[in-house]
N, C-alpha and C. Protein backbone atom coordinates (compact mmCIF):
# COMPACT_ATOMS: atom_id res chain seq x y z
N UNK A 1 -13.79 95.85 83.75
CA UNK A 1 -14.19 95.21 82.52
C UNK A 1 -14.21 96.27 81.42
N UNK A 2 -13.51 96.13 80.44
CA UNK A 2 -13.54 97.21 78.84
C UNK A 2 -14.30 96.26 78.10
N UNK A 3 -15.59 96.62 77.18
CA UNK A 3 -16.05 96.74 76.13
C UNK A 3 -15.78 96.86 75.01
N UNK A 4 -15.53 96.97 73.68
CA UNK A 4 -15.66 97.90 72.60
C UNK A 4 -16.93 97.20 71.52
N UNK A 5 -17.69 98.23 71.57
CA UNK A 5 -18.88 97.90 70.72
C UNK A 5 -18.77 98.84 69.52
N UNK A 6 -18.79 97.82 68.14
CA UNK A 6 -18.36 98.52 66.87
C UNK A 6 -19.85 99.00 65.95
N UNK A 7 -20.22 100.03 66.49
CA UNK A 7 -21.26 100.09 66.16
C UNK A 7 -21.36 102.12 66.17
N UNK A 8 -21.68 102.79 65.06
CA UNK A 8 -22.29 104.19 65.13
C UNK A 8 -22.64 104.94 66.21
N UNK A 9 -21.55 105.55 67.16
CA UNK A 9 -22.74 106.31 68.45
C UNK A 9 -23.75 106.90 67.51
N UNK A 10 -25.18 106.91 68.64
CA UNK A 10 -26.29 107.64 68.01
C UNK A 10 -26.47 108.21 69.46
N UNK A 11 -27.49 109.98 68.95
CA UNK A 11 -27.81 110.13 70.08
C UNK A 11 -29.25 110.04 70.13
N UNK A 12 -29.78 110.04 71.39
CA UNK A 12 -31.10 110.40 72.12
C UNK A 12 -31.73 111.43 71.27
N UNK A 13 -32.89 110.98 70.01
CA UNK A 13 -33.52 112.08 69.69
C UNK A 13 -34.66 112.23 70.39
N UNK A 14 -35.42 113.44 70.21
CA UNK A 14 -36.56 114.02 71.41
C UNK A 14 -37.63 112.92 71.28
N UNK A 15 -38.36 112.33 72.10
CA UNK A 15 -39.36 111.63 72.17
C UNK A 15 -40.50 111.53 71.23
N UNK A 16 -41.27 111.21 70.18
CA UNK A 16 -42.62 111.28 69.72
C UNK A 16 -43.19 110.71 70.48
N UNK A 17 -44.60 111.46 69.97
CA UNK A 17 -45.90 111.30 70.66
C UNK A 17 -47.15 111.27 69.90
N UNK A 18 -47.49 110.19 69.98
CA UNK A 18 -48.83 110.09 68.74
C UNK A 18 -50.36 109.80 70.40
N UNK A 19 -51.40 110.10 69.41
CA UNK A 19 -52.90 110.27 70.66
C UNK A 19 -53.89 109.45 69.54
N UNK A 20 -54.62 108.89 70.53
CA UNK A 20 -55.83 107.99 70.03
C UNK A 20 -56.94 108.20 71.16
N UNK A 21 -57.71 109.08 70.96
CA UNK A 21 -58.51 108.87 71.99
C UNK A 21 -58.20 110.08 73.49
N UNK A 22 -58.37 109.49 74.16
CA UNK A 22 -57.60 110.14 75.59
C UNK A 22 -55.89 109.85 75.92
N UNK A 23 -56.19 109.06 75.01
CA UNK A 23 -54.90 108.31 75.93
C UNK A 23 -53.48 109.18 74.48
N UNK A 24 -52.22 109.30 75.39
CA UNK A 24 -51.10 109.49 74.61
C UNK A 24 -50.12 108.54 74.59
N UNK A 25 -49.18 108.19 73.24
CA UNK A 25 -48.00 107.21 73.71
C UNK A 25 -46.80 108.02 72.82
N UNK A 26 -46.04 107.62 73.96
CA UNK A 26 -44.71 108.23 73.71
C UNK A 26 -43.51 107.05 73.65
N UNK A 27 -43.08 107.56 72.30
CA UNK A 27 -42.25 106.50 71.90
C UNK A 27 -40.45 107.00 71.42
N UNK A 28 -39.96 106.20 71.29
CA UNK A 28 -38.27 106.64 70.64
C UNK A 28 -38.61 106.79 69.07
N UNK A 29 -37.83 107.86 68.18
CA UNK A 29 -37.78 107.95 67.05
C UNK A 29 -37.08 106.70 66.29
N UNK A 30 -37.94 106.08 65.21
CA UNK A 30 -37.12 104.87 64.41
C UNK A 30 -35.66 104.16 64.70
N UNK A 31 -34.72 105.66 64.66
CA UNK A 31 -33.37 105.69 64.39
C UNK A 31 -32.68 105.77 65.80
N UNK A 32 -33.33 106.07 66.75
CA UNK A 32 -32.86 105.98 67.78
C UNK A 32 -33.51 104.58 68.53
N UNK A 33 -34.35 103.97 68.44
CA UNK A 33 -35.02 102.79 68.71
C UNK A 33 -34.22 101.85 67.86
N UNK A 34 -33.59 102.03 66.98
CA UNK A 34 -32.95 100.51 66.36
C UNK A 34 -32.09 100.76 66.53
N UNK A 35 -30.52 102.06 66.82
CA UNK A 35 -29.42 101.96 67.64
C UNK A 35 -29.53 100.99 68.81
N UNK A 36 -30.54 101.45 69.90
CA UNK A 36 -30.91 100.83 71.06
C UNK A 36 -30.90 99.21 71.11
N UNK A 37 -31.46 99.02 70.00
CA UNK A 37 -31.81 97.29 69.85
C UNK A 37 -30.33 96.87 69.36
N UNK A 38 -29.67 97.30 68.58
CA UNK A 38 -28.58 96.75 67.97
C UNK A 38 -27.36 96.91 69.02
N UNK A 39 -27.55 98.52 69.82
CA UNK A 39 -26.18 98.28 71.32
C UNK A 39 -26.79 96.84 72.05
N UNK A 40 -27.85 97.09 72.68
CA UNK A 40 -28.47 96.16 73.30
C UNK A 40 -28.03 94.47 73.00
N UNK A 41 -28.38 94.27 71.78
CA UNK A 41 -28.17 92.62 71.14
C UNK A 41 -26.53 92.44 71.38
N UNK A 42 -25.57 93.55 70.59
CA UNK A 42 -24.25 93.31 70.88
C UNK A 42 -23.50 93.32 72.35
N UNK A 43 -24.22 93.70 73.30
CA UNK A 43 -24.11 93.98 75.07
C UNK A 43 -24.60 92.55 75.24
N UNK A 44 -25.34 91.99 74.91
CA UNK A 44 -25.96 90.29 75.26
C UNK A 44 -24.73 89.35 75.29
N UNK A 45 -24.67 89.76 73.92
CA UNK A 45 -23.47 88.81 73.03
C UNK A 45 -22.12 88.72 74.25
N UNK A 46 -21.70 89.99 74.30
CA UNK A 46 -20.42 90.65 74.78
C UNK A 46 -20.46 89.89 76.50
N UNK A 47 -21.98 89.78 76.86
CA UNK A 47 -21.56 89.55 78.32
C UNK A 47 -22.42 87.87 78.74
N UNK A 48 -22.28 87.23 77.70
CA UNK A 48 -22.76 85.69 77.89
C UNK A 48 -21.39 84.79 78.96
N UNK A 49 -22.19 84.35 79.98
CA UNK A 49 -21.68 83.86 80.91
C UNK A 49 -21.08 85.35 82.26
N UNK A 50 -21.40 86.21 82.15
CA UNK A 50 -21.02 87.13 82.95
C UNK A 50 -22.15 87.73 83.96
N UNK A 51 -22.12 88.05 84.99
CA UNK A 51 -22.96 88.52 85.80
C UNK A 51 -23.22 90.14 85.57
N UNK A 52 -24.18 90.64 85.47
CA UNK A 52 -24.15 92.02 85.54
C UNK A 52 -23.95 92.34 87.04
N UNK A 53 -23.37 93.88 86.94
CA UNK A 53 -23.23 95.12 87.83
C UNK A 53 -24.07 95.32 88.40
N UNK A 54 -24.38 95.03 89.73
CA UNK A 54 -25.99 95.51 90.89
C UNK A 54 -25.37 96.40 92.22
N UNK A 55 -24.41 96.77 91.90
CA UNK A 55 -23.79 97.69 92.98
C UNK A 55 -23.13 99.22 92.45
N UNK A 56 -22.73 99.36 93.35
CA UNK A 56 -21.91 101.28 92.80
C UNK A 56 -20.59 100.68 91.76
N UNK A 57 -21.11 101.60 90.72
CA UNK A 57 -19.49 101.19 90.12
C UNK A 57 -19.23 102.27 89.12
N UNK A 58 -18.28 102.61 88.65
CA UNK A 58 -17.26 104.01 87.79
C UNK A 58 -17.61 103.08 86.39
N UNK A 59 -18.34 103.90 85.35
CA UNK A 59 -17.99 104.09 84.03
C UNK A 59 -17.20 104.70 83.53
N UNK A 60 -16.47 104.74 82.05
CA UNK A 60 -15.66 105.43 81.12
C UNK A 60 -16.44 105.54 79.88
N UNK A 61 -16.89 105.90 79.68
CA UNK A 61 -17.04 105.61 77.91
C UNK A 61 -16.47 106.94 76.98
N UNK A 62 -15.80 105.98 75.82
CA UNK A 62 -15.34 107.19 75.34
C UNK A 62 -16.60 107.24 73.69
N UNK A 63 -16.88 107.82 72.94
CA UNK A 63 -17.59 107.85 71.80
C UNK A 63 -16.51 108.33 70.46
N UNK A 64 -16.64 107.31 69.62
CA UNK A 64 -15.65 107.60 68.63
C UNK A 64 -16.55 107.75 66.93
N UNK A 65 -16.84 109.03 66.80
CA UNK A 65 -17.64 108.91 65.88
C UNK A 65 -16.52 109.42 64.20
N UNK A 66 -17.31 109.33 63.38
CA UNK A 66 -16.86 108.93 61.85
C UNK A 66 -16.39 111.16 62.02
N UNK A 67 -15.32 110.67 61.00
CA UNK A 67 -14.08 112.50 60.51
C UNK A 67 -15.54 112.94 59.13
N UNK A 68 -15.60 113.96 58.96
CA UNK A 68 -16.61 114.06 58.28
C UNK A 68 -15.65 113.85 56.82
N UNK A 69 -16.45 113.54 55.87
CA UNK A 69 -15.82 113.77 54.32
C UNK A 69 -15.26 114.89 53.50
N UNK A 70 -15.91 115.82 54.01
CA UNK A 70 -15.45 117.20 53.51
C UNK A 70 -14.16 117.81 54.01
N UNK A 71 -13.36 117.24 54.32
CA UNK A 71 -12.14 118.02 54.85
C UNK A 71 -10.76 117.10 54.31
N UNK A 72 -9.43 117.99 54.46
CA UNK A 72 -8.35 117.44 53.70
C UNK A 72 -8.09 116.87 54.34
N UNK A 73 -7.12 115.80 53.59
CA UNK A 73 -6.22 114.99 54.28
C UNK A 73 -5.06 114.95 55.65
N UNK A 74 -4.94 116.45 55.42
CA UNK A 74 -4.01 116.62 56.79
C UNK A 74 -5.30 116.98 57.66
N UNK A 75 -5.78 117.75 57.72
CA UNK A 75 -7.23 117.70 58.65
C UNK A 75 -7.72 116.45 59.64
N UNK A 76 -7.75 115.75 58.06
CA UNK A 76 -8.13 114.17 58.28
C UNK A 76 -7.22 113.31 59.17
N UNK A 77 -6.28 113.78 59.18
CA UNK A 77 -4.95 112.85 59.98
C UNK A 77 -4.99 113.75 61.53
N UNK A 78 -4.78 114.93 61.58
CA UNK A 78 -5.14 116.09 62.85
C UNK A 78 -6.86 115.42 63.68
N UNK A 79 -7.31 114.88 62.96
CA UNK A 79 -8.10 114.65 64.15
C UNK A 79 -9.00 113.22 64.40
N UNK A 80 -8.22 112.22 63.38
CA UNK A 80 -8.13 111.00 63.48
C UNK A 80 -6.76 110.93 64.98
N UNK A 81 -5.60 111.41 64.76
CA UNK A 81 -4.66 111.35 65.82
C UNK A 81 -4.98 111.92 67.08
N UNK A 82 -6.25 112.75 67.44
CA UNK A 82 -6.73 113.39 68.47
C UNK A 82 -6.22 114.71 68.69
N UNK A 83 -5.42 115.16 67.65
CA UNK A 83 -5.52 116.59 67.85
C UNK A 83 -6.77 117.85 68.19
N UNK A 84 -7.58 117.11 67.16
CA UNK A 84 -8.60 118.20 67.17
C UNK A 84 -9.86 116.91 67.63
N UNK A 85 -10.95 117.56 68.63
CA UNK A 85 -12.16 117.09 68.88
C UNK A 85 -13.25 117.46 68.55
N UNK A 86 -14.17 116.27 68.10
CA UNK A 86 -15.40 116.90 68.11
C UNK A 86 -16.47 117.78 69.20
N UNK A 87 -16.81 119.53 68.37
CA UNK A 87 -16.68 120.01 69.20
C UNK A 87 -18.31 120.26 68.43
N UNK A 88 -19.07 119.40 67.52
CA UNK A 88 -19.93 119.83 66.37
C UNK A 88 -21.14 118.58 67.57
N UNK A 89 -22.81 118.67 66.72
CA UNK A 89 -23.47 118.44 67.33
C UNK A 89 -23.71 116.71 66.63
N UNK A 90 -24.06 115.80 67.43
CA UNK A 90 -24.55 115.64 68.71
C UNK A 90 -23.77 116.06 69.68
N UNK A 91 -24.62 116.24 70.55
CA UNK A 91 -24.17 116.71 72.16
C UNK A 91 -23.83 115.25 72.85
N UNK A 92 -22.64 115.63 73.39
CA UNK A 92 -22.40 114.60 74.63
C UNK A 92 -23.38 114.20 75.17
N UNK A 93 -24.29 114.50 75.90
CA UNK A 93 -25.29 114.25 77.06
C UNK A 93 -26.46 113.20 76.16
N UNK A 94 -26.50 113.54 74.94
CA UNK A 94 -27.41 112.88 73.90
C UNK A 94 -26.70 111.53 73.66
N UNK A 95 -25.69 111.53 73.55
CA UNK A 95 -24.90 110.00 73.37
C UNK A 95 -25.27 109.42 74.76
N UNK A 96 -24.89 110.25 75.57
CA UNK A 96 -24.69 109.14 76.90
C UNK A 96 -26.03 108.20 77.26
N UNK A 97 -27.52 109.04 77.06
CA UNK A 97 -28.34 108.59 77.00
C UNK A 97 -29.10 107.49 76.68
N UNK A 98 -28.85 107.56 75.01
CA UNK A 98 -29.48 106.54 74.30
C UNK A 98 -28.47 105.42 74.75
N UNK A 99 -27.01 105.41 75.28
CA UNK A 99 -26.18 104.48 75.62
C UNK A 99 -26.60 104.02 76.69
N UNK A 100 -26.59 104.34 78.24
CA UNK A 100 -27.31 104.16 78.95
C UNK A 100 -28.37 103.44 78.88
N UNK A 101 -29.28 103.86 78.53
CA UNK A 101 -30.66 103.39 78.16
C UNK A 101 -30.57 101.95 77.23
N UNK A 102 -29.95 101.97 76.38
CA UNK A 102 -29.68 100.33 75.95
C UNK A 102 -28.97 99.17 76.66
N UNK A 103 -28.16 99.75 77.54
CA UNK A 103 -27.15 98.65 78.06
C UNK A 103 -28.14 97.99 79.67
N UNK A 104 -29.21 98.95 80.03
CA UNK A 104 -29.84 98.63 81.11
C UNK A 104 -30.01 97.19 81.21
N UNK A 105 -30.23 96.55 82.03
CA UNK A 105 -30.69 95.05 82.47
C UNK A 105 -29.57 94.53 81.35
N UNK A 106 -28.55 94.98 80.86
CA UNK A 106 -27.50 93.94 80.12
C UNK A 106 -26.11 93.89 81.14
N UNK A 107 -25.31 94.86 81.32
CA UNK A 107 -24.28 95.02 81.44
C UNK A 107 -24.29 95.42 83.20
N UNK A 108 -25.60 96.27 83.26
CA UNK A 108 -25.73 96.75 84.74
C UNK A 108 -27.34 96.23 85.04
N UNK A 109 -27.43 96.45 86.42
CA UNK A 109 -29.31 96.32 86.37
C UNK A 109 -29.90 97.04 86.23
N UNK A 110 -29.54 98.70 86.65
CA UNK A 110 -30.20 99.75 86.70
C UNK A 110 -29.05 101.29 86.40
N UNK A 111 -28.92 102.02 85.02
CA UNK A 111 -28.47 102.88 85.24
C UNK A 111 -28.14 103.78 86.49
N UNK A 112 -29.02 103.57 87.33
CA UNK A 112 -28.97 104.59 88.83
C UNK A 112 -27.47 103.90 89.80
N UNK A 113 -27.30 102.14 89.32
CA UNK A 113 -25.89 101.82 90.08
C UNK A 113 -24.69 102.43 89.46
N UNK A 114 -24.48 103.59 88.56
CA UNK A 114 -23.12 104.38 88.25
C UNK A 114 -23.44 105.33 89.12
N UNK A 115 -22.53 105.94 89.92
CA UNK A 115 -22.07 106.61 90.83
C UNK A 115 -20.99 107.83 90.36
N UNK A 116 -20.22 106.86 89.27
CA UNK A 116 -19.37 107.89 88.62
C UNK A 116 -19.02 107.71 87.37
N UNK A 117 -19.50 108.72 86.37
CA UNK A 117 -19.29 108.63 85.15
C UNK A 117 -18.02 109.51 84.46
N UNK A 118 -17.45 109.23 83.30
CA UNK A 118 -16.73 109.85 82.73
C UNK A 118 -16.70 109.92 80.96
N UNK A 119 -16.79 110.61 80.61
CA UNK A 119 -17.08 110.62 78.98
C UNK A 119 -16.60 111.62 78.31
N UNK A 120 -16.19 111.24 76.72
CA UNK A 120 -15.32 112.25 76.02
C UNK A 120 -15.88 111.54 74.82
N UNK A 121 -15.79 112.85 73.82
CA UNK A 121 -16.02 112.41 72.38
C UNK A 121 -14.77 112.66 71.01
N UNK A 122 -14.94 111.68 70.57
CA UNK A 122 -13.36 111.63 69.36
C UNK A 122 -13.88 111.36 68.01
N UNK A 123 -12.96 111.76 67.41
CA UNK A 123 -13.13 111.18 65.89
C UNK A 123 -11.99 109.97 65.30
N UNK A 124 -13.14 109.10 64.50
CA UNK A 124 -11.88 107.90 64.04
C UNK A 124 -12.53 107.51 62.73
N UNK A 125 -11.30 106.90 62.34
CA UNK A 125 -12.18 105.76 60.72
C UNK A 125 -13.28 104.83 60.95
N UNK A 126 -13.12 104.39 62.63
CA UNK A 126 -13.93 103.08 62.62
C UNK A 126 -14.73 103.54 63.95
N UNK A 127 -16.01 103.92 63.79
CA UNK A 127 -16.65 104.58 64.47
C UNK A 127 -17.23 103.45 66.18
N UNK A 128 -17.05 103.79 66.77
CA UNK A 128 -17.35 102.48 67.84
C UNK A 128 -17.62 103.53 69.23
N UNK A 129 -17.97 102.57 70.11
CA UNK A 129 -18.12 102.96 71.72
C UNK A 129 -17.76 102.52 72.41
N UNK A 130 -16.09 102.63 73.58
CA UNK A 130 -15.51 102.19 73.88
C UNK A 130 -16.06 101.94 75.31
N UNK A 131 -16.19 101.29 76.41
CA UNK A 131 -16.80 101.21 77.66
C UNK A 131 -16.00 100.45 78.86
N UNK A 132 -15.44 100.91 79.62
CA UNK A 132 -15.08 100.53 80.48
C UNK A 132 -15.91 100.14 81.91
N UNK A 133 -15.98 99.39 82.82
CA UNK A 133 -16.83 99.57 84.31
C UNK A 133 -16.05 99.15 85.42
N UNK A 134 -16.24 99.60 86.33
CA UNK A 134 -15.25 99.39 87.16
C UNK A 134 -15.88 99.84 88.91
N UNK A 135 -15.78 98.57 89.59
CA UNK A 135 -16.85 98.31 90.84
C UNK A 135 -16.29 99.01 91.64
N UNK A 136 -16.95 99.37 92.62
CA UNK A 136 -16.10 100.87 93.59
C UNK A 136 -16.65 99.92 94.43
């Protein structure tokens, strides 16, 4: 099954933590909590009438985030065509996360049924998250 969800990779920012008392709660930052809700809602959409994944199965995802503005036009074409990759921060491992973490109980039941992952990051005009799954 391929995906494409047209939506901003975001990554996993570090956890907050606010205290009342004894007690602590730890929560997702704003911007990473409403990525989550918005992969999430479009993963609903995407898999109405479909059964989720409850067994071992191979992901792909590739992350296609926005060419920055500051650079020329041939630049701009060099790594829109995949010449050149993003090699600047967010970190891979930060995308995969907050991705993961939204698609849970949508697409799969439990992140822990991928067995085998694969991931790469690109630059494009139309920033999206491409997803493949595939049942072993």
């Amino acid at each position: 099954m391929k995906i494409v969800f047209n939506i901003e990779p975001q990554q996993q920012e570090r956890p907050r933590a606010t205290g009342r008392g004894r007690f602590i709660r730890v929560y997702d930052p704003p911007k990473t909590a409403k990525f989550k809700r918005e992969l999430k809602q479009l993963a609903v959409d995407k898999m109405q009438g479909k059964d989720k994944f409850d067994s071992a199965i191979s992901v792909t995802i590739r992350f296609f985030r926005k060419v920055q503005k500051s650079i020329s036009r041939k630049e701009h074409a060099r790594r829109t065509q995949g010449h050149v990759r993003p090699i600047v921060k967010p970190d891979l491992d930060n995308y995969i996360k907050s991705t993961l973490d939204a698609l849970n109980d949508v697409i799969w039941t439990d992140d822990a049924t991928i067995v085998e992952l694969n991931t790469s990051k690109w630059y494009a005009d139309d920033p999206r998250i491409e997803i493949e799954v595939k049942e072993i």
